[in-house]
Protein backbone atom coordinates (compact mmCIF):
# COMPACT_ATOMS: atom_id res chain seq x y z
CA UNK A 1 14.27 -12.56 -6.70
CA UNK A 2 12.20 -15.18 -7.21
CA UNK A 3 8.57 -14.75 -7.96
CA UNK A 4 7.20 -17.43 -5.88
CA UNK A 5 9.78 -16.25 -3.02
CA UNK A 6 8.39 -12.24 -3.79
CA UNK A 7 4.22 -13.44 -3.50
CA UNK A 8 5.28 -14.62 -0.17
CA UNK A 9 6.89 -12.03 1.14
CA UNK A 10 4.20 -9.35 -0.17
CA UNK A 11 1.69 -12.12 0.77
CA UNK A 12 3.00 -12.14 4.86
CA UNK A 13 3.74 -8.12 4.72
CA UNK A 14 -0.06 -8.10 3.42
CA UNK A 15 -1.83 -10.12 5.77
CA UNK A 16 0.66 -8.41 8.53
CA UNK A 17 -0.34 -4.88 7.78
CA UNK A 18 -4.11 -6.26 7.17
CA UNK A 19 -4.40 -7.29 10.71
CA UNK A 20 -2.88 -4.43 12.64
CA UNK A 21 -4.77 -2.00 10.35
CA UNK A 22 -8.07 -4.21 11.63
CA UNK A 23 -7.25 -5.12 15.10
CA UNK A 24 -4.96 -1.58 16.09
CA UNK A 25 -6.71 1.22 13.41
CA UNK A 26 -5.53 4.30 15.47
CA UNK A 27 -1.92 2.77 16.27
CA UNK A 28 -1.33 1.89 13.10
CA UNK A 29 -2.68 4.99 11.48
CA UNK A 30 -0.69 7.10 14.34
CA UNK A 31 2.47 5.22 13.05
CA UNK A 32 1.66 6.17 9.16
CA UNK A 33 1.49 9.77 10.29
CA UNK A 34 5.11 9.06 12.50
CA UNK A 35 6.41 7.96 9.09
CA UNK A 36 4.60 10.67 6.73
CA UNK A 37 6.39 13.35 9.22
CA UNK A 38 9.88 11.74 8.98
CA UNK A 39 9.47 11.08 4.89
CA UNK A 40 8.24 14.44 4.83
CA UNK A 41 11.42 16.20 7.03
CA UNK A 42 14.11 13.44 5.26
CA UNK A 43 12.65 15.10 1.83
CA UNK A 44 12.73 18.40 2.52
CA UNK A 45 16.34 18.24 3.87
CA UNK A 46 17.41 16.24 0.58
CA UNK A 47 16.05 18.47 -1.51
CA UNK A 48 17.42 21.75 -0.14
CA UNK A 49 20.75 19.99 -0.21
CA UNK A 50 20.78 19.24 -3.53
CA UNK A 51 19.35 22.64 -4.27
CA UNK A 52 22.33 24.56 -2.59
CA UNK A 53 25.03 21.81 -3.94
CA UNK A 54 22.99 21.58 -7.62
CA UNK A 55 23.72 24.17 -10.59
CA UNK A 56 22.36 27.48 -10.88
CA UNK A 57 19.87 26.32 -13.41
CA UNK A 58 18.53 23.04 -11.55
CA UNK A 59 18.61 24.32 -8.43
CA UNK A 60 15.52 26.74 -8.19
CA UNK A 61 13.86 23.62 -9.40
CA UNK A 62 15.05 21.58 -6.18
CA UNK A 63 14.07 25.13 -4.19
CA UNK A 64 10.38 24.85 -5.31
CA UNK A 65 10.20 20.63 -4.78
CA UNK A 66 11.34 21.94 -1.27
CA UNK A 67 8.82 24.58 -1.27
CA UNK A 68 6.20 22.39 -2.24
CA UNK A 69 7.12 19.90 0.72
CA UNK A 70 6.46 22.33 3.41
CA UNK A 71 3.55 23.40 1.72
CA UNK A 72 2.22 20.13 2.06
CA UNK A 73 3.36 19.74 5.40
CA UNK A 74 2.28 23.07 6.87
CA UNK A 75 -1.43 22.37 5.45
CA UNK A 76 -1.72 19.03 6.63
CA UNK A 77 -0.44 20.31 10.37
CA UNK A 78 -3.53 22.31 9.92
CA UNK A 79 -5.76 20.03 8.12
CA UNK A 80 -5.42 16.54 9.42
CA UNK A 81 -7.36 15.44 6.52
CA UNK A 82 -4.69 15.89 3.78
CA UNK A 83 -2.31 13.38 6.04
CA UNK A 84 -5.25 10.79 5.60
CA UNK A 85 -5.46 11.32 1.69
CA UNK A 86 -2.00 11.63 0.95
CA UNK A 87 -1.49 7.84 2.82
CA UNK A 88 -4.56 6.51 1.00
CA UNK A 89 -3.28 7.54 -2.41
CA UNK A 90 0.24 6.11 -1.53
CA UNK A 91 -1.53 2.95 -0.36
CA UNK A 92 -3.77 2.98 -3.31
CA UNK A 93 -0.93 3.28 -5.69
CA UNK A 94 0.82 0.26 -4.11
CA UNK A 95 -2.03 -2.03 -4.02
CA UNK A 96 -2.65 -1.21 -7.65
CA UNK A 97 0.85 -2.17 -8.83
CA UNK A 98 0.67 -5.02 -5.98
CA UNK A 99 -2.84 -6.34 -7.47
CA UNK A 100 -1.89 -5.17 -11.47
CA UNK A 101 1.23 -7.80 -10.77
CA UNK A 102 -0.46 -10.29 -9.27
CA UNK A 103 -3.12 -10.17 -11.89
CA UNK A 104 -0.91 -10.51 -13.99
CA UNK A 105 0.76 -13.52 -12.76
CA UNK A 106 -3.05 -14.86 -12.24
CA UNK A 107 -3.27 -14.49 -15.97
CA UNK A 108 -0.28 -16.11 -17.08
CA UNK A 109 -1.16 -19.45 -14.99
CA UNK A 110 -4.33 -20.79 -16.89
CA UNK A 111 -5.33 -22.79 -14.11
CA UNK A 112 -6.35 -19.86 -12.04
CA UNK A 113 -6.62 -17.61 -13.95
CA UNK A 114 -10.21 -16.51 -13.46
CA UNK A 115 -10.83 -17.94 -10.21
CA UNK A 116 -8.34 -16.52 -8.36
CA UNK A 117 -9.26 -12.98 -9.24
CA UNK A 118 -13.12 -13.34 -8.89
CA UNK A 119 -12.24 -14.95 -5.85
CA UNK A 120 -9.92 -12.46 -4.60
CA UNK A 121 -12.77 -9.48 -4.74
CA UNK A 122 -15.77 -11.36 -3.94
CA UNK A 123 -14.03 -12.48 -0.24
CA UNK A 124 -12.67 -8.71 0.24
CA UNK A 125 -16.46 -7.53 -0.34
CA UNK A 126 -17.92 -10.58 1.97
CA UNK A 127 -15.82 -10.00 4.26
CA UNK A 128 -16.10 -6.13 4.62
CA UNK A 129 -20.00 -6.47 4.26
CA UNK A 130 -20.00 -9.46 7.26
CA UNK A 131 -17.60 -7.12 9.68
CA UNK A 132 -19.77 -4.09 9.17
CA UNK A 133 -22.46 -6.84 9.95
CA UNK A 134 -21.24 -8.73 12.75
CA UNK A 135 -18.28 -6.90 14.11
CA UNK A 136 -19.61 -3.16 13.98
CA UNK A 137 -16.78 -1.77 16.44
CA UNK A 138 -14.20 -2.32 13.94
CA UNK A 139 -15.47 -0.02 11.84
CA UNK A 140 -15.51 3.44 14.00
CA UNK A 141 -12.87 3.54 11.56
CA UNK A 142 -14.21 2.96 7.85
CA UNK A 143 -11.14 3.79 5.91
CA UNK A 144 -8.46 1.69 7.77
CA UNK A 145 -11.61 -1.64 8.16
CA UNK A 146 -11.44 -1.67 4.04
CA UNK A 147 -7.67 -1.26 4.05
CA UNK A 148 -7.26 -3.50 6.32
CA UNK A 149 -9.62 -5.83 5.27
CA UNK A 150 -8.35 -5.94 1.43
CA UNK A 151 -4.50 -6.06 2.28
CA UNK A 152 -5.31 -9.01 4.31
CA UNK A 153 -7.46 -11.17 1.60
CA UNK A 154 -4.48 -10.20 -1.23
CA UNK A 155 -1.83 -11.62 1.23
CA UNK A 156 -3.73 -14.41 1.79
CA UNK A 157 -4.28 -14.66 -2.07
CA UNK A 158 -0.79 -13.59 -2.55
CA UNK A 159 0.45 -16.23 0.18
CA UNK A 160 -1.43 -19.08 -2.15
CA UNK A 161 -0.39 -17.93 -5.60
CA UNK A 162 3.46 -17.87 -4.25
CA UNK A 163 2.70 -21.44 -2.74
CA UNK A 164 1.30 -23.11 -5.78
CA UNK A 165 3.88 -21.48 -8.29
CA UNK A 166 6.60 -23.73 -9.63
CA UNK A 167 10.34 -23.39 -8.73
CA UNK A 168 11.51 -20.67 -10.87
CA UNK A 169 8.36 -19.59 -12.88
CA UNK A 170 8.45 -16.36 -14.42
CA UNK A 171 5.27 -14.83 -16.06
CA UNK A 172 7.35 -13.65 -18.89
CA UNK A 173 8.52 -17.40 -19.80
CA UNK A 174 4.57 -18.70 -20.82
């Protein structure tokens, strides 16, 4: 794919996901749990498959993956709180991959490239400071506001990077 095609398309998924997480916190954080649940029950299934189908010798392996699964899921029926960490490190993961690759795109343009990563965290933090400001309803919800808040300035950033990158530019060309 190209990469100017690829920042738009994580730029529009950004600012997507940044605006529901704002605007609908508990329906989209109900929907993460939906999806945790069915990730969670699609795993465990997989892996006890492949544990009965698998070798003698890899398949207690595949037992204990499955055994860890419904650890996890058992203790986050009972402690709701796990759910909420286990997302945030998934989403944290993916934003540092998202914003490691599109620093490093910022980097290998030297038009922008200190600009547009100054500017990218000095709007998330103005904007987070001037909603829990301004707009203090949004955050009853602290962790989904600063999700929300920072997928939606990357997309936007992400949306302008793929705009103002040439036809066919790869980082790995310069």
């Amino acid at each position: 794919m190209d990469t100017k095609l690829a920042c738009l398309i994580q730029g529009v998924i950004g600012v997507f996901f940044g605006l529901l997480a704002l605007l609908l916190p508990d329906i989209t954080l109900t929907t993460f749990l939906a999806f945790f649940w069915l990730l969670l029950i699609g795993g465990v299934l997989v892996l006890l498959f492949l544990a009965i189908t698998a070798k003698s010798e890899e398949s207690i392996f595949f037992f204990m993956i499955s055994a860890a699964l419904v650890f996890v899921g058992v203790g986050s029926f009972f402690f709701h709180g796990i759910v909420a960490i286990i997302f945030l490190l998934i989403i944290a993961g993916y934003a540092f991959y998202t914003g490691f690759a599109g620093i490093r795109l910022a980097l290998a343009q030297p038009k922008t490239k200190y600009l547009l990563i100054a500017g990218m965290f000095a709007i998330d933090l103005l904007l987070i400071a001037g909603i829990i400001r301004y707009i203090p309803m949004l955050t009853q919800n602290p962790v989904m506001m600063v999700l929300g808040v920072t997928s939606f300035v990357f997309g936007i950033f992400l949306i302008l990077m793929g705009w103002h990158l040439k036809e066919g530019f790869l980082p790995a060309q310069q």
